[in-house]
N, C-alpha and C. Protein backbone atom coordinates (compact mmCIF):
# COMPACT_ATOMS: atom_id res chain seq x y z
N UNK A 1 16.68 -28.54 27.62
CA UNK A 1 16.28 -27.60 28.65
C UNK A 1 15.22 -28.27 29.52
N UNK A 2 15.31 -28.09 30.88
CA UNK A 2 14.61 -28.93 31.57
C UNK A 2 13.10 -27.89 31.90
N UNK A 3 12.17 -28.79 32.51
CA UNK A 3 11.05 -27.72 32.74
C UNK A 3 11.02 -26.98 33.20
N UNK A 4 11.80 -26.61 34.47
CA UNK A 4 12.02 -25.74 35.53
C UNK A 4 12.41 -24.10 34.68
N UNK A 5 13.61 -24.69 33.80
CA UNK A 5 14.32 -23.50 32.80
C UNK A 5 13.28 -23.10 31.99
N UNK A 6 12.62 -23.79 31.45
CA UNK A 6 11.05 -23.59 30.68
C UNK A 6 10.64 -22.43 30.90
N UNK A 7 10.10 -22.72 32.51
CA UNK A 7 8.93 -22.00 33.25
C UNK A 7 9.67 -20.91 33.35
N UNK A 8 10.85 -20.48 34.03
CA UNK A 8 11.81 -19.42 34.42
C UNK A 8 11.86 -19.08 33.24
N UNK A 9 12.10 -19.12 32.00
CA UNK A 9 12.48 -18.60 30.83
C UNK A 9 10.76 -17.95 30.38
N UNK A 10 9.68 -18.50 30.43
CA UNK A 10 8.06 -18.10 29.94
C UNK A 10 8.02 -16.98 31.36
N UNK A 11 8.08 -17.53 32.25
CA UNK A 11 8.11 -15.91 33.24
C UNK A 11 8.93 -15.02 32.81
N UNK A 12 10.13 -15.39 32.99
CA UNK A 12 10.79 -13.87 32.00
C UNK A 12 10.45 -13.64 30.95
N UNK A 13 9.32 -14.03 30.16
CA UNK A 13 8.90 -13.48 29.08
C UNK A 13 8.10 -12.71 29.14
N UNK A 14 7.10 -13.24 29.78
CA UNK A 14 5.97 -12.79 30.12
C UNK A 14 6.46 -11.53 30.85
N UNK A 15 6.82 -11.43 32.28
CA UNK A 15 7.02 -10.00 32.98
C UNK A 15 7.55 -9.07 31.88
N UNK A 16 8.49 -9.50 31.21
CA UNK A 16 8.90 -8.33 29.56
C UNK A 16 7.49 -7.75 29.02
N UNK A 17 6.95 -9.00 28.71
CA UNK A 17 5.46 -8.55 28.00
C UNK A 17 5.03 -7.10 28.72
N UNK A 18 4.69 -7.86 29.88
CA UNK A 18 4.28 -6.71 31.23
C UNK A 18 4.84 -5.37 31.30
N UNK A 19 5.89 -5.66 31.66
CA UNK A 19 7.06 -4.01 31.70
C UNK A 19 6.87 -3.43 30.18
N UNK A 20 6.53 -4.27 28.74
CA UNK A 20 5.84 -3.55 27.77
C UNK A 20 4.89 -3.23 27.36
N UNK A 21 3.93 -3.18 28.62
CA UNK A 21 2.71 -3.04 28.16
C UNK A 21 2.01 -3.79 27.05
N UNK A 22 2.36 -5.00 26.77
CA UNK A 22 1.84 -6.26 26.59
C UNK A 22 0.75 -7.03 26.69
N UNK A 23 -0.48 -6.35 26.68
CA UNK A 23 -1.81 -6.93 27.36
C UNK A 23 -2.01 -8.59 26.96
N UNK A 24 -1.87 -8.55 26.12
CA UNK A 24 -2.11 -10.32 25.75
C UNK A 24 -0.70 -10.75 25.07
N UNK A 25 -0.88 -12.24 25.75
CA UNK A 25 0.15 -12.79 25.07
C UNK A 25 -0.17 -14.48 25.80
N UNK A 26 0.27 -14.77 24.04
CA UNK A 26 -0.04 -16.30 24.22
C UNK A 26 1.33 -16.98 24.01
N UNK A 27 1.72 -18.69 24.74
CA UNK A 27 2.63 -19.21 23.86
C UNK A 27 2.33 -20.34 23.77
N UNK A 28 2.30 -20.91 22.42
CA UNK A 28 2.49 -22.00 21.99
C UNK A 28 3.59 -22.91 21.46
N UNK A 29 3.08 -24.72 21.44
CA UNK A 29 4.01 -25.45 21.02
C UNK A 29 3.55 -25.52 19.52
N UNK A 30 5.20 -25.22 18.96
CA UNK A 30 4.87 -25.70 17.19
C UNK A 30 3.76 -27.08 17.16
N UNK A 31 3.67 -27.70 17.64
CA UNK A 31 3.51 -29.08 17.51
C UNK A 31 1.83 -28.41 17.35
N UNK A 32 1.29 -27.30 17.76
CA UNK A 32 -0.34 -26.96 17.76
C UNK A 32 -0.26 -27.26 16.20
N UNK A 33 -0.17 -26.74 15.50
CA UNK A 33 -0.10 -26.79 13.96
C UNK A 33 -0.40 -28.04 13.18
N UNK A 34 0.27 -29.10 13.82
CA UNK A 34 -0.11 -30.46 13.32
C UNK A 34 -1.73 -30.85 13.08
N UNK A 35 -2.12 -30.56 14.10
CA UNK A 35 -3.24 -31.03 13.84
C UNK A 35 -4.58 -29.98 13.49
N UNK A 36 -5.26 -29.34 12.23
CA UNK A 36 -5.91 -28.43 12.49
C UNK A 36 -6.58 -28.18 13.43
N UNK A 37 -7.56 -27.21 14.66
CA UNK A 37 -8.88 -27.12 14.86
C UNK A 37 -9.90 -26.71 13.92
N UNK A 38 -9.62 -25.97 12.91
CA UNK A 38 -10.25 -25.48 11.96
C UNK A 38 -10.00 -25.58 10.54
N UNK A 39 -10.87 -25.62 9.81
CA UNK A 39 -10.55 -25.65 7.76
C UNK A 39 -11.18 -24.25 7.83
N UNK A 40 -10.69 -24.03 6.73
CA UNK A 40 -9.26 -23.97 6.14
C UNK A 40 -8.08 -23.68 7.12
N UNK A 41 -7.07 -24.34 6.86
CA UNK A 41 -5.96 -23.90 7.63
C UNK A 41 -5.09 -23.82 7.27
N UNK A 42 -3.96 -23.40 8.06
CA UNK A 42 -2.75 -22.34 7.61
C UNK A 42 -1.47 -23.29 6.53
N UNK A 43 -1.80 -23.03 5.29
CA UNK A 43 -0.79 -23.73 4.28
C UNK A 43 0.26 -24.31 4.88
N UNK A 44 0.95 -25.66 5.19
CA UNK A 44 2.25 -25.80 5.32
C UNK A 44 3.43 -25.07 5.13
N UNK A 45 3.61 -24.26 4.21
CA UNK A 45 4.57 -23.38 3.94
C UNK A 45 4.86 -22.22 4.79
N UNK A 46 3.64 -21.71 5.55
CA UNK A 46 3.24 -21.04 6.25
C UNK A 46 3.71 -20.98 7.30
N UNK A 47 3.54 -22.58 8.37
CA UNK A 47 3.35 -22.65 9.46
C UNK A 47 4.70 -22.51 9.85
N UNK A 48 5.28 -22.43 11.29
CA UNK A 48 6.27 -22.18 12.45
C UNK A 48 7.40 -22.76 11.60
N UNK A 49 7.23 -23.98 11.35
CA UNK A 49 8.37 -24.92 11.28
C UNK A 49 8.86 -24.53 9.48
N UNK A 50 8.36 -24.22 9.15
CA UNK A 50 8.54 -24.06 7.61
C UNK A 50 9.14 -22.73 7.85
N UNK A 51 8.72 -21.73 8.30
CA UNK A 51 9.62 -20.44 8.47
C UNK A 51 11.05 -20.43 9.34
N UNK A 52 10.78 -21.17 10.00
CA UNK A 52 11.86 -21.26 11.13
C UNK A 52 12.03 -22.39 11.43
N UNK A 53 12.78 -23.37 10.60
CA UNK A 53 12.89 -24.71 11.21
C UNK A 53 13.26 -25.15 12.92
N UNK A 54 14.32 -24.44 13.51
CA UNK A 54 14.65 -24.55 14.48
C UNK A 54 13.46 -24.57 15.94
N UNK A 55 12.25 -24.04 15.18
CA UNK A 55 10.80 -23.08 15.62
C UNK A 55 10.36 -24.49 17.17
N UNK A 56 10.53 -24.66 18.05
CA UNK A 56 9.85 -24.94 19.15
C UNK A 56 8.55 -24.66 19.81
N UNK A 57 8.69 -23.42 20.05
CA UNK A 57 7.73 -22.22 20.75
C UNK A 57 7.46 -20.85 19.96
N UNK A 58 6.25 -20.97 19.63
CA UNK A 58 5.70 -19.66 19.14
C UNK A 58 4.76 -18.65 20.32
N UNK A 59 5.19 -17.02 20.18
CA UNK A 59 5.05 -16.62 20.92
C UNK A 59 3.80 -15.66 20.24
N UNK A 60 2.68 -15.28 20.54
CA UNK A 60 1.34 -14.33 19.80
C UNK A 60 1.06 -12.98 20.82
N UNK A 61 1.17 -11.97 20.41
CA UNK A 61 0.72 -10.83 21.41
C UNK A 61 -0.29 -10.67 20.97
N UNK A 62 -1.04 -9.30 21.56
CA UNK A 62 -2.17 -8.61 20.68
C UNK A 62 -2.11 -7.58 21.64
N UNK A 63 -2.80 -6.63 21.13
CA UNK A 63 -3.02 -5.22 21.36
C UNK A 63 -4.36 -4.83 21.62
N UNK A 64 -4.82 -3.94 22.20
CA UNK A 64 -6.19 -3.40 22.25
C UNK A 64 -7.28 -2.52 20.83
N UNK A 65 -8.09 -2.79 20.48
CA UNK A 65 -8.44 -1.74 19.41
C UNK A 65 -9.47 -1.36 20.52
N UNK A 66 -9.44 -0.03 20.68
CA UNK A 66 -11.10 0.62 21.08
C UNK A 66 -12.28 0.70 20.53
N UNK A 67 -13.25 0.31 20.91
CA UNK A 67 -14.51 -0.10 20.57
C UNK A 67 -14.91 1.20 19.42
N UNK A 68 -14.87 2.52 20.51
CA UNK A 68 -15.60 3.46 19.69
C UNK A 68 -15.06 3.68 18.37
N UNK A 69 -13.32 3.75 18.19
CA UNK A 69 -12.92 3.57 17.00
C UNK A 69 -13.10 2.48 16.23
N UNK A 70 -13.23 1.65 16.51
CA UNK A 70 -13.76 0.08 15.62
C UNK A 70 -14.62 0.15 14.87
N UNK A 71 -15.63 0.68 15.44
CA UNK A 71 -17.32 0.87 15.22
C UNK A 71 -17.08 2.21 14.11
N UNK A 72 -15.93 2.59 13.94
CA UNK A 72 -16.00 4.11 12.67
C UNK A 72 -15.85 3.53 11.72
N UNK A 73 -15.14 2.19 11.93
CA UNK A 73 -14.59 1.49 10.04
C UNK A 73 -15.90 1.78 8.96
N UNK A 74 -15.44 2.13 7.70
CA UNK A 74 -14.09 2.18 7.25
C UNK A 74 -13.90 3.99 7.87
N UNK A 75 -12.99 4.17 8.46
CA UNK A 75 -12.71 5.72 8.61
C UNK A 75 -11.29 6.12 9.12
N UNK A 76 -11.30 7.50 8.58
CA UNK A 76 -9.79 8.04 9.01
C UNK A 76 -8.80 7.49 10.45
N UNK A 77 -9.99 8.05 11.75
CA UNK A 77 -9.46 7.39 12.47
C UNK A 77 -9.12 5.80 12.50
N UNK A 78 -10.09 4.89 12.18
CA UNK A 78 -9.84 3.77 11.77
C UNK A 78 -8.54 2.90 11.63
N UNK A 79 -8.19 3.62 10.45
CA UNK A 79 -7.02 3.91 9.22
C UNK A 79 -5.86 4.11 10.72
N UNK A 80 -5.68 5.20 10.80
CA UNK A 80 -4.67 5.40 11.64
C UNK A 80 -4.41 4.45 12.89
N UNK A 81 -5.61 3.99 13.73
CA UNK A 81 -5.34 3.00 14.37
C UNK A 81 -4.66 1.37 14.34
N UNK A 82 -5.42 1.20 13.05
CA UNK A 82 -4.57 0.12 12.51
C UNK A 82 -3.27 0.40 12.29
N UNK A 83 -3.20 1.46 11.88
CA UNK A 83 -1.37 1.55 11.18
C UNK A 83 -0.70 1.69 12.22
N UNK A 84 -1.24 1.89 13.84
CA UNK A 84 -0.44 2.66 14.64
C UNK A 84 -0.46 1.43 15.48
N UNK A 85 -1.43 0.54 15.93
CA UNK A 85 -1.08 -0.73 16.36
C UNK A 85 -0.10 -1.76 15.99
N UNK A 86 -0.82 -2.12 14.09
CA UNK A 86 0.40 -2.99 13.44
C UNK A 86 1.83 -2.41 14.22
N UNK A 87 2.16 -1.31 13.82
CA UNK A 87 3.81 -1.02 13.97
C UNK A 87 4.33 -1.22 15.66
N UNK A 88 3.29 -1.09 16.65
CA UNK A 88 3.64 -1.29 17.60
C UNK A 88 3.89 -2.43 17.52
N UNK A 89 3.18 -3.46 17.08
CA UNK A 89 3.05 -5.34 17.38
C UNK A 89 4.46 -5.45 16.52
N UNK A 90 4.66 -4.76 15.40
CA UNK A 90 5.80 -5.20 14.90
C UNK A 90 7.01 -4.85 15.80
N UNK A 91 6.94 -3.75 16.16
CA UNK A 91 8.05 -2.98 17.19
C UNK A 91 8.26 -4.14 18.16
N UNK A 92 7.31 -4.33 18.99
CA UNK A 92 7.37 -5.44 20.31
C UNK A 92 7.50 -6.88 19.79
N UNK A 93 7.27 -7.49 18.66
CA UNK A 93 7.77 -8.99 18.62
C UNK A 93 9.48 -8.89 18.34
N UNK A 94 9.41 -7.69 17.68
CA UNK A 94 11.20 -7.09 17.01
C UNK A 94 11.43 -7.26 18.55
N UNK A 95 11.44 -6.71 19.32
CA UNK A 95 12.26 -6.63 20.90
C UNK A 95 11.98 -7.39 21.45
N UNK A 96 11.00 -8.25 21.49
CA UNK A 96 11.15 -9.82 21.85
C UNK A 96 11.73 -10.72 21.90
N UNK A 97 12.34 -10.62 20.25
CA UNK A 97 13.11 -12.20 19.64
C UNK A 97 14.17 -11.17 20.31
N UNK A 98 14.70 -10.21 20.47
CA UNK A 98 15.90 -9.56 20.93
C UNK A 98 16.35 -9.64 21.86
N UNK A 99 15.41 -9.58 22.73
CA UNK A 99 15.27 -9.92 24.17
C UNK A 99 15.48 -11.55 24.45
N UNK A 100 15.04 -12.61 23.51
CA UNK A 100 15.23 -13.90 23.71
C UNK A 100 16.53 -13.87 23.23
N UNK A 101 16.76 -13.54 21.86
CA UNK A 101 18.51 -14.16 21.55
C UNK A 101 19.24 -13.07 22.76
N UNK A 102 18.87 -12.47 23.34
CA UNK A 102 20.35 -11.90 24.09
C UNK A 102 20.11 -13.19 25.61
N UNK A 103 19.89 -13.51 25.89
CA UNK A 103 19.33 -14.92 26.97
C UNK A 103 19.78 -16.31 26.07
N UNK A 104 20.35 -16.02 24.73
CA UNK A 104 20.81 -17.19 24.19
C UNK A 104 20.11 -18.35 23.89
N UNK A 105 19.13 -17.48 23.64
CA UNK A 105 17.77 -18.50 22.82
C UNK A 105 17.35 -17.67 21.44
N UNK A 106 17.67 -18.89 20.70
CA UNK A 106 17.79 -18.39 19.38
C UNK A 106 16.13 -18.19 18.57
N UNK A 107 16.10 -16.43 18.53
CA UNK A 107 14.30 -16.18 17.83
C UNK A 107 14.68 -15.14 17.21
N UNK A 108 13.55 -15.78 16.22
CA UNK A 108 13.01 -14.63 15.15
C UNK A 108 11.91 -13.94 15.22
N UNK A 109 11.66 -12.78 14.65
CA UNK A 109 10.35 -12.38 14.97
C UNK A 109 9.74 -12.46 13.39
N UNK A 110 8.08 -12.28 13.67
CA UNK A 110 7.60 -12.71 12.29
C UNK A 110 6.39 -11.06 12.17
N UNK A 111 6.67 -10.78 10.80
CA UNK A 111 6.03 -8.95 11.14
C UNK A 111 4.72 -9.58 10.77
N UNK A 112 4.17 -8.09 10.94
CA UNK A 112 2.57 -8.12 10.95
C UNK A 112 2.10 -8.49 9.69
N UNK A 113 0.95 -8.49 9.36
CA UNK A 113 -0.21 -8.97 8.17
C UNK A 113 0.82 -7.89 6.73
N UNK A 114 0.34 -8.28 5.10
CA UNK A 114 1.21 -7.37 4.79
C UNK A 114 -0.48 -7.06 4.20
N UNK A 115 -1.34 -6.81 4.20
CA UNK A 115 -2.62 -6.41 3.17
C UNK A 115 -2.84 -5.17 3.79
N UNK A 116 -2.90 -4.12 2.80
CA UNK A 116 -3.30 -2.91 3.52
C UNK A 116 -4.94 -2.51 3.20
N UNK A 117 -5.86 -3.39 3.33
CA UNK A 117 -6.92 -3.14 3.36
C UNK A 117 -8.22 -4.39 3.73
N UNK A 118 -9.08 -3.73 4.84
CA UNK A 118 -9.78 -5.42 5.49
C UNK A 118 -10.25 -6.17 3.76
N UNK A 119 -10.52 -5.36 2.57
CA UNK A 119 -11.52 -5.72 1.88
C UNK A 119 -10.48 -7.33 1.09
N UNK A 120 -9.09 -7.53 1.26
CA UNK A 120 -8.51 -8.66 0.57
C UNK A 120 -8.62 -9.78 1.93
N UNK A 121 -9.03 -9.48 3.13
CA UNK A 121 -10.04 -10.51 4.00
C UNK A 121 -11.13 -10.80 3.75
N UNK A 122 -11.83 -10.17 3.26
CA UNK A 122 -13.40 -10.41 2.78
C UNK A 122 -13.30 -11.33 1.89
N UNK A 123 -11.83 -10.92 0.65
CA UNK A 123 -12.54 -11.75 -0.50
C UNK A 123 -11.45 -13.08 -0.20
N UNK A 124 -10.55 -12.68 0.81
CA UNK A 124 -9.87 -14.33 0.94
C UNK A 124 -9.59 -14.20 2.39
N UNK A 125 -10.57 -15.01 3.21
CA UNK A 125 -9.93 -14.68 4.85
C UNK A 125 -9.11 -15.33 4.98
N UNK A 126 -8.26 -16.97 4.57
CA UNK A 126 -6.49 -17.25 4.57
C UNK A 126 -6.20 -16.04 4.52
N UNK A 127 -5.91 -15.04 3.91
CA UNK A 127 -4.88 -14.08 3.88
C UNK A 127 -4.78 -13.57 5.72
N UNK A 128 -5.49 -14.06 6.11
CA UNK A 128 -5.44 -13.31 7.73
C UNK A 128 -4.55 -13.84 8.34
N UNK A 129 -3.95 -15.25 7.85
CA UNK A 129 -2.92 -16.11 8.38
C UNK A 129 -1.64 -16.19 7.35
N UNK A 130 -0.80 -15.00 6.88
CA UNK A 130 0.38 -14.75 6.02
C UNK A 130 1.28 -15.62 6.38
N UNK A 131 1.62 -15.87 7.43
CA UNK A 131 2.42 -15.90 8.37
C UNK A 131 2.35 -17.72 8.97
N UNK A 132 1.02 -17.89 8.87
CA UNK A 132 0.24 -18.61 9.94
C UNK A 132 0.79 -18.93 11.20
N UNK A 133 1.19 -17.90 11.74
CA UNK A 133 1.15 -17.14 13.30
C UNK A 133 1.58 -15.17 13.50
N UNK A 134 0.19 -14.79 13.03
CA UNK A 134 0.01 -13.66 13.22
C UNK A 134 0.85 -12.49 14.56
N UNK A 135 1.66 -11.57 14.28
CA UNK A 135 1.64 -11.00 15.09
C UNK A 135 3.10 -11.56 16.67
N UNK A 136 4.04 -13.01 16.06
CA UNK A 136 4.62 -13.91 16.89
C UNK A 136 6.44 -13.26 16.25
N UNK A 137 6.59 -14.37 17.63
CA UNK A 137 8.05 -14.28 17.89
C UNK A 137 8.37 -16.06 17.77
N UNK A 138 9.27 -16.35 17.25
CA UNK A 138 9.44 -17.93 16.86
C UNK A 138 11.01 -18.16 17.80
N UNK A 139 10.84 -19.52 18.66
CA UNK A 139 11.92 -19.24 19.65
C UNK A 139 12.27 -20.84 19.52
N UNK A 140 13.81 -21.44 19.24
CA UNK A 140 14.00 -22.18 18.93
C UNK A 140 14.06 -23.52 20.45
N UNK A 141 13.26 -22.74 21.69
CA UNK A 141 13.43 -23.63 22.87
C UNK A 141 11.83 -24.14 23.31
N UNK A 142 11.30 -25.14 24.01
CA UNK A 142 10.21 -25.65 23.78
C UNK A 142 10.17 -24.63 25.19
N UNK A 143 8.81 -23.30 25.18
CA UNK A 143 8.77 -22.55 26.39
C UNK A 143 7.20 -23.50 27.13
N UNK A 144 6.46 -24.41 26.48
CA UNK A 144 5.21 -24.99 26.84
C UNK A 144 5.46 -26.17 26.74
């Protein structure tokens, strides 16, 4: 795929993002992984290429948390916000890779965190990287 198809293919991603209300979204080349920026880092087993060999381009959204609810942890509302974000991020990487394989680019999507409580971050923050690419869509074409 030449660069041109690249760029045309990351814009049509991106405007998707957009038309989904998508506030952030990052993409990366598998190839970031090679080299840490940080220790500890994300187990080999973990990373892009180990889940998805075919893995080129990894795709990261994120969502908004509101301050005032943030600041309640640990609390009901709290609780519900998290559960109600995760499923969105899961919902939207699901219609992502969907949106890429129907364009005939072959992706998977990778679901959210599986710990249902911050306190198994406290006592192991790896666990924040299950996945080691939180929250992504894995797309077997180089989009960067």
């Amino acid at each position: 795929m030449d660069k041109s198809k690249n760029k045309n293919l990351k814009n049509a991603l991106l405007d998707r993002c957009e038309s989904m209300d998508i506030p952030l979204v990052g993409v990366a080349s598998v190839d970031q992984w090679k080299t840490p920026p940080f220790l500890p880092w994300v187990p080999k087993e973990f990373q892009p290429q180990s889940i998805y060999p075919e893995a080129k381009s990894v795709i990261v959204i994120g969502l908004p948390i509101s301050l005032p609810i943030l600041e309640t942890s640990p609390s009901i509302y709290y609780h519900e916000l998290y559960t109600t974000v995760n499923t969105l991020l899961d919902q939207y990487t699901y219609r992502l890779a969907n949106f890429l394989n129907d364009k005939g680019k072959a992706s998977i999507f990778v679901p959210r965190d599986g710990y249902g409580s911050i306190q198994v971050l406290v006592e192991n923050p790896i666990a924040f990287f299950p996945t080691g690419m939180p929250l992504c869509s894995l797309v077997s074409e180089r989009l960067v």
